[in-house]
N, C-alpha and C. Protein backbone atom coordinates (compact mmCIF):
# COMPACT_ATOMS: atom_id res chain seq x y z
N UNK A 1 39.63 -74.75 41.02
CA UNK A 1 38.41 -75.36 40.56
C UNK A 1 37.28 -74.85 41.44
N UNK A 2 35.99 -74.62 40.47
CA UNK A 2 34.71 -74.00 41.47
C UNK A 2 34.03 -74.46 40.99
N UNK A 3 32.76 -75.07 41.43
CA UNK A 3 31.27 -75.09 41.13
C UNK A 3 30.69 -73.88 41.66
N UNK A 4 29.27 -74.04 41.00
CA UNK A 4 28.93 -72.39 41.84
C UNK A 4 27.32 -72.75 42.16
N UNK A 5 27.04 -74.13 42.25
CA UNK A 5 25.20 -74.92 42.73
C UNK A 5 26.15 -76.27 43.64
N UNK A 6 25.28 -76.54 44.34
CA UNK A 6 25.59 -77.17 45.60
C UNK A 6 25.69 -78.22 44.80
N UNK A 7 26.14 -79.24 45.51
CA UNK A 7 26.30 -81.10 44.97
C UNK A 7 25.28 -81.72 44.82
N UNK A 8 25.01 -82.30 43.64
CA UNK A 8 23.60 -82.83 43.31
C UNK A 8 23.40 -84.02 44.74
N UNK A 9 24.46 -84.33 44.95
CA UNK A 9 24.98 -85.74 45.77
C UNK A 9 26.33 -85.76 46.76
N UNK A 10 26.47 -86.07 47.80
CA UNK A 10 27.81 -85.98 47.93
C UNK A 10 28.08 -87.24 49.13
N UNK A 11 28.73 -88.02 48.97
CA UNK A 11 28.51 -89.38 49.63
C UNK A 11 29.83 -90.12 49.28
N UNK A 12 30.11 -91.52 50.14
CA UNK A 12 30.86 -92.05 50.13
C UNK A 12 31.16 -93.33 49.65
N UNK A 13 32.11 -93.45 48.77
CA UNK A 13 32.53 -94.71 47.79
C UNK A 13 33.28 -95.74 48.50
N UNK A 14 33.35 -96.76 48.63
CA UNK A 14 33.84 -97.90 49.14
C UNK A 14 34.79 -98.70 47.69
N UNK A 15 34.56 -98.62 46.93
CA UNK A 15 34.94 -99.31 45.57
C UNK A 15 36.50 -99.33 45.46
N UNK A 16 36.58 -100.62 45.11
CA UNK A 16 38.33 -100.69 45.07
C UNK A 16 39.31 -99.64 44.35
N UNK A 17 38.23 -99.48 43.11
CA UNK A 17 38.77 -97.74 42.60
C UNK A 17 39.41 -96.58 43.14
N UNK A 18 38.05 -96.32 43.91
CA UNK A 18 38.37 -95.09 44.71
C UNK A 18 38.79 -95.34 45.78
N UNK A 19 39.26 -96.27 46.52
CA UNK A 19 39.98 -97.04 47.88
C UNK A 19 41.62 -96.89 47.34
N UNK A 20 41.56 -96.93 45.82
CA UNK A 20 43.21 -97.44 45.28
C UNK A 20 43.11 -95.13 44.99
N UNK A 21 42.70 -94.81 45.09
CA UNK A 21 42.48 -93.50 44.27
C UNK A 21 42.64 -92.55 45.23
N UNK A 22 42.52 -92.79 46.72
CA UNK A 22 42.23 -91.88 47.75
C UNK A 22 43.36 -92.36 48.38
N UNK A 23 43.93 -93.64 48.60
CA UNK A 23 44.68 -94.17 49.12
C UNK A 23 44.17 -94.33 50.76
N UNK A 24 43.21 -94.36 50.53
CA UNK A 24 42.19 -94.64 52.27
C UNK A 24 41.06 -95.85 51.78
N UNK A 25 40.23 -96.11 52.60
CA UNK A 25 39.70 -97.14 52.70
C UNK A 25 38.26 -96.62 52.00
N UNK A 26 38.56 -95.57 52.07
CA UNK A 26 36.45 -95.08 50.72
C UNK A 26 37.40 -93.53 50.37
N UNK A 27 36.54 -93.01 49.48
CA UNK A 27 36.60 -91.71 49.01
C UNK A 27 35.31 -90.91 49.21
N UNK A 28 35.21 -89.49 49.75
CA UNK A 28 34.19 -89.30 49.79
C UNK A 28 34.23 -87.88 48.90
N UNK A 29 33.03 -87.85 47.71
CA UNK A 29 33.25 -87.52 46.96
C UNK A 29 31.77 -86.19 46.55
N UNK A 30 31.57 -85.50 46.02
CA UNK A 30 30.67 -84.12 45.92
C UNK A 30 30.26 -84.99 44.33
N UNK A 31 29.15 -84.81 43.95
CA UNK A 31 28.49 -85.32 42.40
C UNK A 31 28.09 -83.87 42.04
N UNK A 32 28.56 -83.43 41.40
CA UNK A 32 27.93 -82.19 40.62
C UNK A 32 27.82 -81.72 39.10
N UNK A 33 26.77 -81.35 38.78
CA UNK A 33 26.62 -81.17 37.20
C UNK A 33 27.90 -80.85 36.38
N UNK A 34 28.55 -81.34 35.57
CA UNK A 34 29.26 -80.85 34.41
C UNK A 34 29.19 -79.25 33.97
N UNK A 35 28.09 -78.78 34.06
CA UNK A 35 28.27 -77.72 33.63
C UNK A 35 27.86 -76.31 34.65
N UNK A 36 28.11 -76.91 36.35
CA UNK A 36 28.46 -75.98 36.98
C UNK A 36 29.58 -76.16 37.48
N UNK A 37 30.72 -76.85 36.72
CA UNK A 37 32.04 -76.91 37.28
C UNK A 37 32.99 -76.47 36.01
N UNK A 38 33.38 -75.19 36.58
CA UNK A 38 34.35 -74.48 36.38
C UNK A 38 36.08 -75.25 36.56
N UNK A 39 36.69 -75.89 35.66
CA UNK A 39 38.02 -75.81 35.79
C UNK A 39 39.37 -75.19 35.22
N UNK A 40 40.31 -74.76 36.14
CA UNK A 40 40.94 -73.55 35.74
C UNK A 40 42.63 -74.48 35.81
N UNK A 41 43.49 -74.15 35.15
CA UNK A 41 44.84 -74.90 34.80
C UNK A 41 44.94 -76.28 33.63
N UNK A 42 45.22 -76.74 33.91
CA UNK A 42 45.67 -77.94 33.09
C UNK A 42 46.08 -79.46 33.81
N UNK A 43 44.89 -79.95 34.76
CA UNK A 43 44.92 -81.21 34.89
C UNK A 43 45.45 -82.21 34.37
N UNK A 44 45.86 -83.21 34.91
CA UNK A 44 46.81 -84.18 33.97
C UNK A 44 45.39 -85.48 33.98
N UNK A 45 45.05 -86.01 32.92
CA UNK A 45 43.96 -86.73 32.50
C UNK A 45 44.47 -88.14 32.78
N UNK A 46 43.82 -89.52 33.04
CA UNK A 46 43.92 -90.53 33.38
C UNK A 46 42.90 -91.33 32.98
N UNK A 47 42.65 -92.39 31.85
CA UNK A 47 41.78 -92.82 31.29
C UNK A 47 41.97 -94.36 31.76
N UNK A 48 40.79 -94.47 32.37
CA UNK A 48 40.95 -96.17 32.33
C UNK A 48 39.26 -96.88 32.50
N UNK A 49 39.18 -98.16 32.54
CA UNK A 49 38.10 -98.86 32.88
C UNK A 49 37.92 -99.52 34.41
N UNK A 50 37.19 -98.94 35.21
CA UNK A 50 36.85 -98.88 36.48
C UNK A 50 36.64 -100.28 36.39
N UNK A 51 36.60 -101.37 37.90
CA UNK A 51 36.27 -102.79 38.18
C UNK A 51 34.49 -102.74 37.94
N UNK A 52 33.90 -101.75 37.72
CA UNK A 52 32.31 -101.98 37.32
C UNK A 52 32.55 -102.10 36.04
N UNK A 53 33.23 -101.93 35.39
CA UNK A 53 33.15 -102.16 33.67
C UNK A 53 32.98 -100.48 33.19
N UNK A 54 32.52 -98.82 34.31
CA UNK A 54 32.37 -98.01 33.51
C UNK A 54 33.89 -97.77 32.93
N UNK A 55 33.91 -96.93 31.74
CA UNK A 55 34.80 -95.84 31.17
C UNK A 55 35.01 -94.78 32.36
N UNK A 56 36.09 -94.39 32.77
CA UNK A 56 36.12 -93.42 33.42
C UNK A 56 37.59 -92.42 33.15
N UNK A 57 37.50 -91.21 33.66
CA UNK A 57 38.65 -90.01 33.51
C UNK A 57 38.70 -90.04 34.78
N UNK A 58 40.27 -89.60 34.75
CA UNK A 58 40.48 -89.59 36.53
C UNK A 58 41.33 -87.99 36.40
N UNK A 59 41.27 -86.63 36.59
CA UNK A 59 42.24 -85.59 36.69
C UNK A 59 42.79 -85.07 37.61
N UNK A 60 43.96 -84.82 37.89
CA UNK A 60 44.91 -84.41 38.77
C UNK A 60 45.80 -83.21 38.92
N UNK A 61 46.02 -83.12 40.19
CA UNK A 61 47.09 -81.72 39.37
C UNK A 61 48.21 -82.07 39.18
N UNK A 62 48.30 -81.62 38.29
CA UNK A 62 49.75 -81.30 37.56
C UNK A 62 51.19 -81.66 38.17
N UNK A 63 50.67 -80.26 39.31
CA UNK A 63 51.82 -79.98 40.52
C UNK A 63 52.18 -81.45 41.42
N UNK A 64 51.43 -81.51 42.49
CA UNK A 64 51.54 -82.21 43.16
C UNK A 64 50.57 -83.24 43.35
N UNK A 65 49.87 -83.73 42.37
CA UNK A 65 49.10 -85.70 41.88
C UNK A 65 48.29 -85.29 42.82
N UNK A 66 47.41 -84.31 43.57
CA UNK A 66 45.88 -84.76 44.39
C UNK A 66 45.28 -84.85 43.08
N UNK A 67 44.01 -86.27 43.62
CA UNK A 67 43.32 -86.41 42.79
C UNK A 67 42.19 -85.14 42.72
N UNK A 68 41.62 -84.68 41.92
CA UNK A 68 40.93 -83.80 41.92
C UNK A 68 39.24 -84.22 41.48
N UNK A 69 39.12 -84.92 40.53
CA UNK A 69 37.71 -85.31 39.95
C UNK A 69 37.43 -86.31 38.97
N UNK A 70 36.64 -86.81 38.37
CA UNK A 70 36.07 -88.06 37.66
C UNK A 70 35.11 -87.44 36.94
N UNK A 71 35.12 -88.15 35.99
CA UNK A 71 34.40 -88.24 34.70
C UNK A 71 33.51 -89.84 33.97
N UNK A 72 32.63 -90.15 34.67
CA UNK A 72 32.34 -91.14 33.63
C UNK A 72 31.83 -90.69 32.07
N UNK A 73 32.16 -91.97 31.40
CA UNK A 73 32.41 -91.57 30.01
C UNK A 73 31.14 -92.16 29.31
N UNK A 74 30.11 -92.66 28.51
CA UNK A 74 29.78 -93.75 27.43
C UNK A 74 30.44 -94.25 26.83
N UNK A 75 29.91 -95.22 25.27
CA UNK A 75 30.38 -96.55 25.16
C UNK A 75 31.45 -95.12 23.98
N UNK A 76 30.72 -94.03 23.46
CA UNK A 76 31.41 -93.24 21.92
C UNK A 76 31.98 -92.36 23.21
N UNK A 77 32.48 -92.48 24.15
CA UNK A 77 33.54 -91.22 24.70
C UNK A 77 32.89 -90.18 24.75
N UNK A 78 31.52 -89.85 25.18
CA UNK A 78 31.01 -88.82 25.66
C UNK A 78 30.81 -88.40 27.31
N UNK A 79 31.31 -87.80 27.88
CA UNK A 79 31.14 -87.64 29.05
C UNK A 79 29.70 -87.41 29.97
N UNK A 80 29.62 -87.46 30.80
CA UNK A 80 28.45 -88.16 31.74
C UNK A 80 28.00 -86.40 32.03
N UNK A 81 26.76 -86.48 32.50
CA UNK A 81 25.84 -85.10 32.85
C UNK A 81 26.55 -84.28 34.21
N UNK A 82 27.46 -85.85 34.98
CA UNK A 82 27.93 -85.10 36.48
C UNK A 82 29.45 -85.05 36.64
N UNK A 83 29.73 -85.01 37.02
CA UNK A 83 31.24 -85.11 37.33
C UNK A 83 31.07 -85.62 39.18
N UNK A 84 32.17 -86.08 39.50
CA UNK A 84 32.38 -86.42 40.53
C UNK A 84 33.94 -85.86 41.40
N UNK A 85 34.06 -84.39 41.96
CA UNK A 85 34.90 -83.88 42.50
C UNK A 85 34.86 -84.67 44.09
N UNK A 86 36.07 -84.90 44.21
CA UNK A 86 36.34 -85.20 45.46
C UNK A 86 37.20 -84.37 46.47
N UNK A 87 35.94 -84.79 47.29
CA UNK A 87 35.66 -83.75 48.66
C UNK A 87 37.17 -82.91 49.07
N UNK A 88 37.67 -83.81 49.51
CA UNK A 88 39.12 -83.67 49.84
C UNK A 88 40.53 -82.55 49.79
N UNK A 89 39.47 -82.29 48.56
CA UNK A 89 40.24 -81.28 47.62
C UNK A 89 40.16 -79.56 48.44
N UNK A 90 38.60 -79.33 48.89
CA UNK A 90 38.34 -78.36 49.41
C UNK A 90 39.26 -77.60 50.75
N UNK A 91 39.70 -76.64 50.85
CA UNK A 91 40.08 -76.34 52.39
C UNK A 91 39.43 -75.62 53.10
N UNK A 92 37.99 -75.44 52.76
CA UNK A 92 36.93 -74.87 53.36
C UNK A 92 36.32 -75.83 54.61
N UNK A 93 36.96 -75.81 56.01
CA UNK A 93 36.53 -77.23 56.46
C UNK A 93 34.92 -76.93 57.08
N UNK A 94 34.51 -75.32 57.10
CA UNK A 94 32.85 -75.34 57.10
C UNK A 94 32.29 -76.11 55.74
N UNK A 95 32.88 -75.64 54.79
CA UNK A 95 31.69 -76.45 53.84
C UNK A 95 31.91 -77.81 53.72
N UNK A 96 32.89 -78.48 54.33
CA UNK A 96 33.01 -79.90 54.60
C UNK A 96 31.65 -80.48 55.65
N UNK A 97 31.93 -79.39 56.86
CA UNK A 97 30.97 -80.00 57.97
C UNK A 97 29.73 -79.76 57.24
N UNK A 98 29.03 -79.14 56.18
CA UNK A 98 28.09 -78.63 55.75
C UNK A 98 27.39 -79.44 55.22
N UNK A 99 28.13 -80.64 53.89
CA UNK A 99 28.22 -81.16 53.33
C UNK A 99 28.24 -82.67 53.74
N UNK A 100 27.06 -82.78 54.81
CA UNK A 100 27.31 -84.47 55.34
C UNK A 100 26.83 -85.46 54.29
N UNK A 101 28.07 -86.86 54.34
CA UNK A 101 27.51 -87.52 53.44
C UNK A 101 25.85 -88.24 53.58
N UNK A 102 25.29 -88.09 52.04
CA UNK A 102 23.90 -88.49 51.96
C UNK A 102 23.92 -90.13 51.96
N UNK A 103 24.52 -90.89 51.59
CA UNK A 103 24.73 -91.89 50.50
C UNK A 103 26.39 -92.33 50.76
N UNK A 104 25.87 -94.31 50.98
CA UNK A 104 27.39 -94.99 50.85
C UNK A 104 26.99 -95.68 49.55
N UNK A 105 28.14 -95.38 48.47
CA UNK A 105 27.81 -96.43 47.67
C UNK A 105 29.01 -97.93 47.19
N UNK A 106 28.59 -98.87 46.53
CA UNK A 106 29.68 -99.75 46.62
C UNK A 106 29.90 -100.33 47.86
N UNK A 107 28.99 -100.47 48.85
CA UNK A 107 29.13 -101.18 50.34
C UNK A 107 29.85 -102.87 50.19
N UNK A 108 29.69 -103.03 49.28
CA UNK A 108 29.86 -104.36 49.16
C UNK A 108 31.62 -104.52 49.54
N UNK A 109 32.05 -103.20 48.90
CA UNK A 109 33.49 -103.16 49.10
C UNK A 109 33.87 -102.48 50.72
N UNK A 110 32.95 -102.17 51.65
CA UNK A 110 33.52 -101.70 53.24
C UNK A 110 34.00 -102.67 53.30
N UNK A 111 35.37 -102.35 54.48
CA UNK A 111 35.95 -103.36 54.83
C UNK A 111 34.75 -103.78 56.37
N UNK A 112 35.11 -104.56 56.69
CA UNK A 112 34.16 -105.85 57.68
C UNK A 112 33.81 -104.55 59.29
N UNK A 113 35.00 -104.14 59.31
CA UNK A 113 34.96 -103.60 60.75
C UNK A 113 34.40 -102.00 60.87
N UNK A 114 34.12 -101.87 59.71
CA UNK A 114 33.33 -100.32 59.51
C UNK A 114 31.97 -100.13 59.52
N UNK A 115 31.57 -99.43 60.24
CA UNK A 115 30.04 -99.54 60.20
C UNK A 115 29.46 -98.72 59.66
N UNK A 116 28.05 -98.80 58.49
CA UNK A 116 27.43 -97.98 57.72
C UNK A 116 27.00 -96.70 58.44
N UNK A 117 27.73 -95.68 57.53
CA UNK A 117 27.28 -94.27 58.34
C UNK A 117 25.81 -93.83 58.61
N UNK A 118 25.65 -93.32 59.93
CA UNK A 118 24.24 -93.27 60.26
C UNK A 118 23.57 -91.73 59.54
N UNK A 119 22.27 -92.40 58.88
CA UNK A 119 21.44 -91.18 58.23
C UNK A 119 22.02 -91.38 56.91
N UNK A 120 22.70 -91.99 56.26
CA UNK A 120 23.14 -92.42 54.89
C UNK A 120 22.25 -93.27 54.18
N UNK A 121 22.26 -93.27 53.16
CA UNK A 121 21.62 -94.22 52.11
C UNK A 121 22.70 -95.15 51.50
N UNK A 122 22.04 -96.67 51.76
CA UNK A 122 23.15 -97.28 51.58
C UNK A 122 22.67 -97.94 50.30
N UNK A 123 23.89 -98.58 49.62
CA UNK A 123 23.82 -98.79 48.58
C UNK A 123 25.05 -100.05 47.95
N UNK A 124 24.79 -101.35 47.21
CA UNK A 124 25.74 -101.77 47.01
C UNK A 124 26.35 -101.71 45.72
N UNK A 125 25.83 -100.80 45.39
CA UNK A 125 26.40 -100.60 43.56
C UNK A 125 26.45 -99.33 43.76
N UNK A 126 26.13 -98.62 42.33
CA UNK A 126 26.49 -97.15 42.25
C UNK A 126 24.85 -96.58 42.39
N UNK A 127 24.76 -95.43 43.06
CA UNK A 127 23.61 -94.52 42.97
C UNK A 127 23.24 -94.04 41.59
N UNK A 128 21.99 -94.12 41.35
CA UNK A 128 21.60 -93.75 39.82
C UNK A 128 22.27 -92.17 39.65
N UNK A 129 22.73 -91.89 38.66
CA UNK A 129 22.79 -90.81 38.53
C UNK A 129 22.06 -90.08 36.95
N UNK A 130 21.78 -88.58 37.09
CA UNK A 130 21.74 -88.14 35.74
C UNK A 130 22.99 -88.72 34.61
C-alpha cells in the first residue's frame, strides 16, 4: 500500500474502536485522501457500525490480520473523501519520526493516567474531516 501526498492529518484516536482495533490503548493513525491511496492485493474487508453511530470498513491483510486502514462510509454506502491508514503499518521508522501527531481525537476515551500529547490538538469527538 502507497499514498504518494503527505497525510491530510495524522493524529491519535483514543476511541474504544480503535483501542479494540490496535489492541493498545489509542491508535495512531495517517488521514489521507482516497484518491492518493494506492492499494495493491486483496484486503480482507470488515463492515461494521463504530460506538459514534458512523458506518465504517475496517481492511486487513489477508496474510497475517494487521489492521491496515478505514473507510468511513454514508447513510447509501458511499465512501468518505479520506481514508484513515494506520500508522503502524509503515516500516519506515524516519517517516514515523517525521510524521508527529497533530491532533488527539476521542479524548474522552484516554484512559485517566495518560497525559494529552504536547503540541497536539485536542479534541473530544472526531476532527472535522473532508
Amino acid at each position: 500500500m502507497t499514498y504518494t501526498y503527505p497525510a491530510f492529518l495524522q493524529g491519535l484516536c483514543h476511541c474504544r474502536d480503535c483501542r479494540k482495533l490496535s489492541g493498545a490503548l489509542f491508535s495512531y493513525n495517517f488521514v489521507v485522501k482516497r484518491a492518493d491511496l494506492k492499494i495493491t492485493g486483496n484486503p480482507k474487508e470488515v463492515a461494521k457500525v463504530a460506538d459514534s453511530g458512523t458506518h465504517i470498513k475496517n481492511y486487513f491483510c489477508p496474510d497475517c490480520g494487521t489492521p491496515l486502514y478505514g473507510l468511513r462510509m454514508d447513510s447509501e454506502g458511499v465512501p468518505a473523501e479520506t481514508t484513515i491508514v494506520r500508522a503502524g503499518i509503515f516500516d519506515d521508522i524516519e517517516l514515523l519520526n517525521q510524521r508527529r501527531p497533530e491532533a488527539e481525537i476521542f479524548t474522552s476515551g484516554r484512559v485517566s493516567w495518560m497525559s494529552p500529547m504536547e503540541g497536539t490538538g485536542q479534541f473530544v469527538g472526531m476532527v472535522p474531516l473532508p
